[in-house]
PDB file of N, CA and C in Angstrom:
ATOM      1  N   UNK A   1    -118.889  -7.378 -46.050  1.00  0.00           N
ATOM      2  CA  UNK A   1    -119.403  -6.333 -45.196  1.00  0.00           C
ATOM      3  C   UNK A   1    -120.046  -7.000 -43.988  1.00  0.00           C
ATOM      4  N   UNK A   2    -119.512  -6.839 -42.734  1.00  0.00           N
ATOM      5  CA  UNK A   2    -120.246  -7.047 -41.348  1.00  0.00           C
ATOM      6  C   UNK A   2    -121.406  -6.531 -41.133  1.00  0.00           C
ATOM      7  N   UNK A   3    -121.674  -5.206 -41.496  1.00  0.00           N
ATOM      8  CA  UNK A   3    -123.035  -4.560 -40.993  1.00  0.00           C
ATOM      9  C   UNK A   3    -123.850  -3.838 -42.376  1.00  0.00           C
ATOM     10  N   UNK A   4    -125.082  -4.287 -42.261  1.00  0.00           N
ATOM     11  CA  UNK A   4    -125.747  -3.358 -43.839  1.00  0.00           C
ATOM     12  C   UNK A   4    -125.129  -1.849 -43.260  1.00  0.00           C
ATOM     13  N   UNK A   5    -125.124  -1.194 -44.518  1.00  0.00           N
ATOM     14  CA  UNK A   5    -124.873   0.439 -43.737  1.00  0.00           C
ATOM     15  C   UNK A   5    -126.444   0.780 -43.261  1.00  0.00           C
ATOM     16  N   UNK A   6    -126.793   2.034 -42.823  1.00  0.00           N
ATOM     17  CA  UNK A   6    -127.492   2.703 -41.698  1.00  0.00           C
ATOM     18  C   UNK A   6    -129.098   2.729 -43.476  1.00  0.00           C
ATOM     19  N   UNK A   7    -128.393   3.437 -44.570  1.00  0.00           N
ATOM     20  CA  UNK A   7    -129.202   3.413 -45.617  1.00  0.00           C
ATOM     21  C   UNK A   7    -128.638   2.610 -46.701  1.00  0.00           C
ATOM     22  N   UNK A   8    -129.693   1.902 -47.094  1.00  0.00           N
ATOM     23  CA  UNK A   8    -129.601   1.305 -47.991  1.00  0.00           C
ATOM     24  C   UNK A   8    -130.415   1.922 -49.993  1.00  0.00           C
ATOM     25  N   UNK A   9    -129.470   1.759 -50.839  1.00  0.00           N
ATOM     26  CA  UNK A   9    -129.485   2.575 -52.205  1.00  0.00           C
ATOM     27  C   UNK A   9    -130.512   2.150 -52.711  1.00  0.00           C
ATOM     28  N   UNK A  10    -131.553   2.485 -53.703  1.00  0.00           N
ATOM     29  CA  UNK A  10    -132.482   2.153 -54.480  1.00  0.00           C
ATOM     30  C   UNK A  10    -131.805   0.747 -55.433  1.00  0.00           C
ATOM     31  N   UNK A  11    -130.583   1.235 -56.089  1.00  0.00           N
ATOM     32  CA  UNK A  11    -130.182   0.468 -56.484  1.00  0.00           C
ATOM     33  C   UNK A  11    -129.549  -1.019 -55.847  1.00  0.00           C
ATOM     34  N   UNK A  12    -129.281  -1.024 -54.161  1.00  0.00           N
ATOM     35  CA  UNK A  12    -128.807  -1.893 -53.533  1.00  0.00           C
ATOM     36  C   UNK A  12    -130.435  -2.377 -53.285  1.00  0.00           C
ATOM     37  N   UNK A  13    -131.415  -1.682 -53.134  1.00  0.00           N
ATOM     38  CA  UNK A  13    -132.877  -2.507 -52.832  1.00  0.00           C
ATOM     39  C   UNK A  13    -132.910  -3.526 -54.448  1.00  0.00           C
ATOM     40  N   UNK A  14    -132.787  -2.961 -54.907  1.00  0.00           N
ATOM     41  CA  UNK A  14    -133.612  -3.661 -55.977  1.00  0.00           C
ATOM     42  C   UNK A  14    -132.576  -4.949 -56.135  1.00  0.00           C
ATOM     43  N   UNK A  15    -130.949  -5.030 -55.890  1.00  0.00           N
ATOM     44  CA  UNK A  15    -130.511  -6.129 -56.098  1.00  0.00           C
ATOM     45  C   UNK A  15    -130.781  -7.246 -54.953  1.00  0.00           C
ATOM     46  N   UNK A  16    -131.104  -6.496 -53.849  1.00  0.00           N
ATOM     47  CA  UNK A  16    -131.542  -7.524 -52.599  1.00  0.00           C
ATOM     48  C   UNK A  16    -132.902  -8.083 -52.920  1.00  0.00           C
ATOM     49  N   UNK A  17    -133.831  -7.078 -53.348  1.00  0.00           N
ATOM     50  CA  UNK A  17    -134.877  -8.045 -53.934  1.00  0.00           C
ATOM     51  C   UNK A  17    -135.392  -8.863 -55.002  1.00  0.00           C
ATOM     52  N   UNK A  18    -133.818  -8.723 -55.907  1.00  0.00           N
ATOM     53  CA  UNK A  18    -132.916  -9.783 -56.766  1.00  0.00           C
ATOM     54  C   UNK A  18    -133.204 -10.716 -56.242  1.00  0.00           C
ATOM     55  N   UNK A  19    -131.801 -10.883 -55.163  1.00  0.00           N
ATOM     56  CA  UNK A  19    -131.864 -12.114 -54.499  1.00  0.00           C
ATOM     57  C   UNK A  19    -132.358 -12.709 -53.789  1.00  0.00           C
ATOM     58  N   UNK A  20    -133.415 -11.771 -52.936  1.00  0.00           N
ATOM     59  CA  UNK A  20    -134.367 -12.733 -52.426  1.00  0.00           C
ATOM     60  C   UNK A  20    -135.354 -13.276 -53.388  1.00  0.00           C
ATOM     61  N   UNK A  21    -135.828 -13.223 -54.482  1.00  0.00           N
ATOM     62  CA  UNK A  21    -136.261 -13.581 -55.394  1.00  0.00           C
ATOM     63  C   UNK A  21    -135.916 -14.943 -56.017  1.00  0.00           C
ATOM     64  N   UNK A  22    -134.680 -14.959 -56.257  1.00  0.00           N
ATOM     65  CA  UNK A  22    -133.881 -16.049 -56.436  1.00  0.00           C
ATOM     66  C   UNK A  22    -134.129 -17.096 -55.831  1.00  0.00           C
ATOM     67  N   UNK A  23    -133.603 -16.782 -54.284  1.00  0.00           N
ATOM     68  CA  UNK A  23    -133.891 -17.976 -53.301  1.00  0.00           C
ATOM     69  C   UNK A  23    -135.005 -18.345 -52.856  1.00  0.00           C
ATOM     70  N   UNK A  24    -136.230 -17.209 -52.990  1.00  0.00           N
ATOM     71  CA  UNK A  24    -137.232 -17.659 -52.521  1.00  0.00           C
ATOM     72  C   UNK A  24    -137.705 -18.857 -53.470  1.00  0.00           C
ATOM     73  N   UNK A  25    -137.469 -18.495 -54.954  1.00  0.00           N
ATOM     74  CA  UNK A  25    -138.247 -19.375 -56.305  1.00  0.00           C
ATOM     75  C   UNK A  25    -137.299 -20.750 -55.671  1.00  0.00           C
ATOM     76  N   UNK A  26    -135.705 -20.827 -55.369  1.00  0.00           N
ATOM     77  CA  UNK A  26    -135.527 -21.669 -55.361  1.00  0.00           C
ATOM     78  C   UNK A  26    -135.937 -22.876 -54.253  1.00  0.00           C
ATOM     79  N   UNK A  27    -136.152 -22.327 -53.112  1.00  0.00           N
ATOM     80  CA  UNK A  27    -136.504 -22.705 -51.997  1.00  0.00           C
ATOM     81  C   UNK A  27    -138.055 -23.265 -51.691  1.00  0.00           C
ATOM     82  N   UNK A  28    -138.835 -22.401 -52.749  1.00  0.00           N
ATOM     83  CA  UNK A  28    -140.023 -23.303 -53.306  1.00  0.00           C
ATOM     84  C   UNK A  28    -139.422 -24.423 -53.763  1.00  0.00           C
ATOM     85  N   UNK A  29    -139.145 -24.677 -54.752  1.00  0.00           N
ATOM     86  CA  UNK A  29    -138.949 -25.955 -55.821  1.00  0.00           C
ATOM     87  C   UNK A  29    -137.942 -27.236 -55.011  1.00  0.00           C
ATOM     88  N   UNK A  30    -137.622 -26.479 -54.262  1.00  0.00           N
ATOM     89  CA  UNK A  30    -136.365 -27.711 -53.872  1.00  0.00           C
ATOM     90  C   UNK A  30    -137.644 -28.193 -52.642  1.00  0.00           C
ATOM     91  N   UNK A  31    -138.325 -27.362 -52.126  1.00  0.00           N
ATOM     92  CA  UNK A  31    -139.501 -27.906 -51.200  1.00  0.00           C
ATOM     93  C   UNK A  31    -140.593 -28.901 -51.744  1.00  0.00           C
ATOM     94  N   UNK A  32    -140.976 -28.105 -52.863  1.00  0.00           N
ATOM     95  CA  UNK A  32    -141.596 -29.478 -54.090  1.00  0.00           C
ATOM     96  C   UNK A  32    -141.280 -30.692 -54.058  1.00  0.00           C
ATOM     97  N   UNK A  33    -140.041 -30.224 -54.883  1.00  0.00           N
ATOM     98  CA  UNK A  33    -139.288 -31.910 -55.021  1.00  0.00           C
ATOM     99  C   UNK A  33    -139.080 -32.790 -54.116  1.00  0.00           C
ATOM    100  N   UNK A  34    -138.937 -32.245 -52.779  1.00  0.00           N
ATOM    101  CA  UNK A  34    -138.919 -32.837 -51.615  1.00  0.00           C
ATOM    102  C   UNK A  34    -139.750 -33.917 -51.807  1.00  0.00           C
ATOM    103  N   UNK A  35    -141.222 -33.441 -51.618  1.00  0.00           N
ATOM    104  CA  UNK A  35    -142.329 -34.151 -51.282  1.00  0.00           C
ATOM    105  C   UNK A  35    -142.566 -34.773 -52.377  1.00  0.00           C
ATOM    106  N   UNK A  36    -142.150 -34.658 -53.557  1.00  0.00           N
ATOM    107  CA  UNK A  36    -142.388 -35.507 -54.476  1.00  0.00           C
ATOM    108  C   UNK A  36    -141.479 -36.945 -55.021  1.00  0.00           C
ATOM    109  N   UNK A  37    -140.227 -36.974 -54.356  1.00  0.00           N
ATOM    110  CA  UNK A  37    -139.360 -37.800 -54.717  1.00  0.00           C
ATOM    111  C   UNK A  37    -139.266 -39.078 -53.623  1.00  0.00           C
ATOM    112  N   UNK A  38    -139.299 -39.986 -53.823  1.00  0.00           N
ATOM    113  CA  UNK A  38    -139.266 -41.109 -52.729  1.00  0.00           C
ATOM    114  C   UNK A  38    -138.195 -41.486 -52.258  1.00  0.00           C
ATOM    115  N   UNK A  39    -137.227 -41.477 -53.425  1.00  0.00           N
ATOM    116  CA  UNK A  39    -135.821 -41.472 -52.947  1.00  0.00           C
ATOM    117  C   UNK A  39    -134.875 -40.772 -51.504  1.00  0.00           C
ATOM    118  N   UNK A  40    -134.944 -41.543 -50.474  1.00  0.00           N
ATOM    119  CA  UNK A  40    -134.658 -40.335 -49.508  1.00  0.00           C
ATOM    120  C   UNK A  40    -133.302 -40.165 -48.996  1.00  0.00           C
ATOM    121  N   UNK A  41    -132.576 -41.012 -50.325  1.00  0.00           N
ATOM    122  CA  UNK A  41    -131.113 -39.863 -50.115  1.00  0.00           C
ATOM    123  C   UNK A  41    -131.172 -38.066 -51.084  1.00  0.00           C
ATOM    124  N   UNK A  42    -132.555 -38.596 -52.121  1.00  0.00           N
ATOM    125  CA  UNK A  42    -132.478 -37.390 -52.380  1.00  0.00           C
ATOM    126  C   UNK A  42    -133.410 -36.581 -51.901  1.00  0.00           C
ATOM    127  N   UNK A  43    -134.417 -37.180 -51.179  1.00  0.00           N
ATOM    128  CA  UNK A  43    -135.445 -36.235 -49.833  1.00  0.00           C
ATOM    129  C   UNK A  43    -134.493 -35.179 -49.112  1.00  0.00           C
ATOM    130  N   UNK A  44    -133.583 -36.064 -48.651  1.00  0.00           N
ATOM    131  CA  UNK A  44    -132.204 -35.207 -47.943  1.00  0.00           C
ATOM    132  C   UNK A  44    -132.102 -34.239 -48.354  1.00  0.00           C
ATOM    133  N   UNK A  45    -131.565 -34.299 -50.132  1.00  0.00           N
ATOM    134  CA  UNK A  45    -130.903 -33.433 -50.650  1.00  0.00           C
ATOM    135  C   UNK A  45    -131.481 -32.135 -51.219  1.00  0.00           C
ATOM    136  N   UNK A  46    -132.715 -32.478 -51.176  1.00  0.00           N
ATOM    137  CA  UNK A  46    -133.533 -31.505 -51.444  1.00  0.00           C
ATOM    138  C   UNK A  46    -133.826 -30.710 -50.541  1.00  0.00           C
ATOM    139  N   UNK A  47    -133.903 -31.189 -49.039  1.00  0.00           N
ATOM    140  CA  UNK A  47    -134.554 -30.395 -47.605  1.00  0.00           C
ATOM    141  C   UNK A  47    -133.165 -30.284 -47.147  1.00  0.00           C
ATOM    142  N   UNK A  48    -132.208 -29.992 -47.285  1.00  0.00           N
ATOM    143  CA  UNK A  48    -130.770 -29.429 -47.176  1.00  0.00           C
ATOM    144  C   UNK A  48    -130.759 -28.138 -48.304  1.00  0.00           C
ATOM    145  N   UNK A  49    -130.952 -28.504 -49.558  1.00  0.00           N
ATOM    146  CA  UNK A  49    -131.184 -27.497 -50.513  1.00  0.00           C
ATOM    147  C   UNK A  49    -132.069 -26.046 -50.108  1.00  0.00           C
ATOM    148  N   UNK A  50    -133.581 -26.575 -49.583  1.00  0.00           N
ATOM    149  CA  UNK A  50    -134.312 -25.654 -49.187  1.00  0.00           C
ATOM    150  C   UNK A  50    -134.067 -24.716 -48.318  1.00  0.00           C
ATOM    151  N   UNK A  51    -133.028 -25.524 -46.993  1.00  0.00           N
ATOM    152  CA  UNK A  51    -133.057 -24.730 -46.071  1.00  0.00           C
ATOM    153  C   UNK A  51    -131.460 -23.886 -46.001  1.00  0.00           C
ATOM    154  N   UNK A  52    -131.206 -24.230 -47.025  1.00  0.00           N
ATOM    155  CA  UNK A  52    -129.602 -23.374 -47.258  1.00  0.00           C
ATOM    156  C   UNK A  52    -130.316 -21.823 -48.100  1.00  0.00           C
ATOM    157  N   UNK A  53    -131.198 -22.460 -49.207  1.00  0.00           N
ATOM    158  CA  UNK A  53    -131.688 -20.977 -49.549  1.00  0.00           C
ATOM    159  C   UNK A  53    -133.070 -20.022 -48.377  1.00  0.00           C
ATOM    160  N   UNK A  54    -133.427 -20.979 -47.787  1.00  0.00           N
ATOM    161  CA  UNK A  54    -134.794 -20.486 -46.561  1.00  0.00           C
ATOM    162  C   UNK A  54    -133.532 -19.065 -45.625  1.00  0.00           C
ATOM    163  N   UNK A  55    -132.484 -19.933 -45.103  1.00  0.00           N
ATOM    164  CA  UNK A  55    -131.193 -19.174 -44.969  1.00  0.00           C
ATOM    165  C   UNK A  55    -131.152 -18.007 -45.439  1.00  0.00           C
ATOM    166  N   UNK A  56    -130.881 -18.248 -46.695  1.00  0.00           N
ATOM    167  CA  UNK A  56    -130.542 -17.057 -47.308  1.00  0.00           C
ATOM    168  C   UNK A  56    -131.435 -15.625 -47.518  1.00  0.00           C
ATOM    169  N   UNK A  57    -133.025 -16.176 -47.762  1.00  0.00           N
ATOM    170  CA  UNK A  57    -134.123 -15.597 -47.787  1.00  0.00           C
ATOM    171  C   UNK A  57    -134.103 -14.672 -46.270  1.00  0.00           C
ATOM    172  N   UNK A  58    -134.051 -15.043 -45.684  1.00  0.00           N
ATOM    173  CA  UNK A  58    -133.848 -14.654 -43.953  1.00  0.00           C
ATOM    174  C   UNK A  58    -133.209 -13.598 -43.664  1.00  0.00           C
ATOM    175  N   UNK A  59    -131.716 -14.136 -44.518  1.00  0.00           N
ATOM    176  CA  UNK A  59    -130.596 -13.095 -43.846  1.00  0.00           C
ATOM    177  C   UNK A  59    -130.889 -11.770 -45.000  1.00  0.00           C
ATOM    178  N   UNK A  60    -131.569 -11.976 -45.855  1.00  0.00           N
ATOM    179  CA  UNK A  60    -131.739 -10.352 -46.723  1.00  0.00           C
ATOM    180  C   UNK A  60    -132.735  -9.896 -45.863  1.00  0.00           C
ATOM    181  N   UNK A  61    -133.996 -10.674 -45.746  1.00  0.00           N
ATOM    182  CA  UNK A  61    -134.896 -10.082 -44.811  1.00  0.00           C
ATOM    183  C   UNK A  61    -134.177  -9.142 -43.585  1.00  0.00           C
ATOM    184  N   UNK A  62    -133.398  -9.702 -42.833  1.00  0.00           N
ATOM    185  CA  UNK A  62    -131.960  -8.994 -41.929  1.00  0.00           C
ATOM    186  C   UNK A  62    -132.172  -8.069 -41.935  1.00  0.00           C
ATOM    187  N   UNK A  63    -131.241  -8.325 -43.408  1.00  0.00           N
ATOM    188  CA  UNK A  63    -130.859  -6.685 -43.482  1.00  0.00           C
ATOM    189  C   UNK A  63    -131.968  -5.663 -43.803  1.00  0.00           C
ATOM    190  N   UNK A  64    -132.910  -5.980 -44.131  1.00  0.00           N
ATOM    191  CA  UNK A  64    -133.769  -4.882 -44.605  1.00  0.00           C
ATOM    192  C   UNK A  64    -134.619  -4.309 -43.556  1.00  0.00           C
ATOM    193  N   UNK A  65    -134.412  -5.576 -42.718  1.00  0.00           N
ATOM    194  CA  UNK A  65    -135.234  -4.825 -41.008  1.00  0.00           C
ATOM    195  C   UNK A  65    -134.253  -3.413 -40.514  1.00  0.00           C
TER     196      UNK A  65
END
């Protein structure tokens, strides 16, 4: 789907705030680990991780504007 429709369903809210749920928990933890790992091929991989779900967190926000 290109465009949210005009209304959005009780039942389509509650799965968007599914998934922002999801990504937000994940987007914490991969931010954690960040700062906690010294390794910085996996510093990388973690602040690539975060900001693929930060992404995602965003674009539901989107739609709900």
């Amino acid at each position: 789907m290109k465009e949210a429709p005009t209304m959005i369903s009780t039942k389509d809210l509650a799965y968007l705030t599914d998934i922002f749920g999801w990504n937000f928990t994940a987007a914490k933890k991969a931010y954690h680990f960040k700062n906690e790992v010294e390794d910085e091929e996996i510093k990388e991989l973690m602040n690539r991780l975060f900001e693929m779900h930060k992404e995602q967190c965003d674009e539901v926000l989107s739609i709900l504007e």
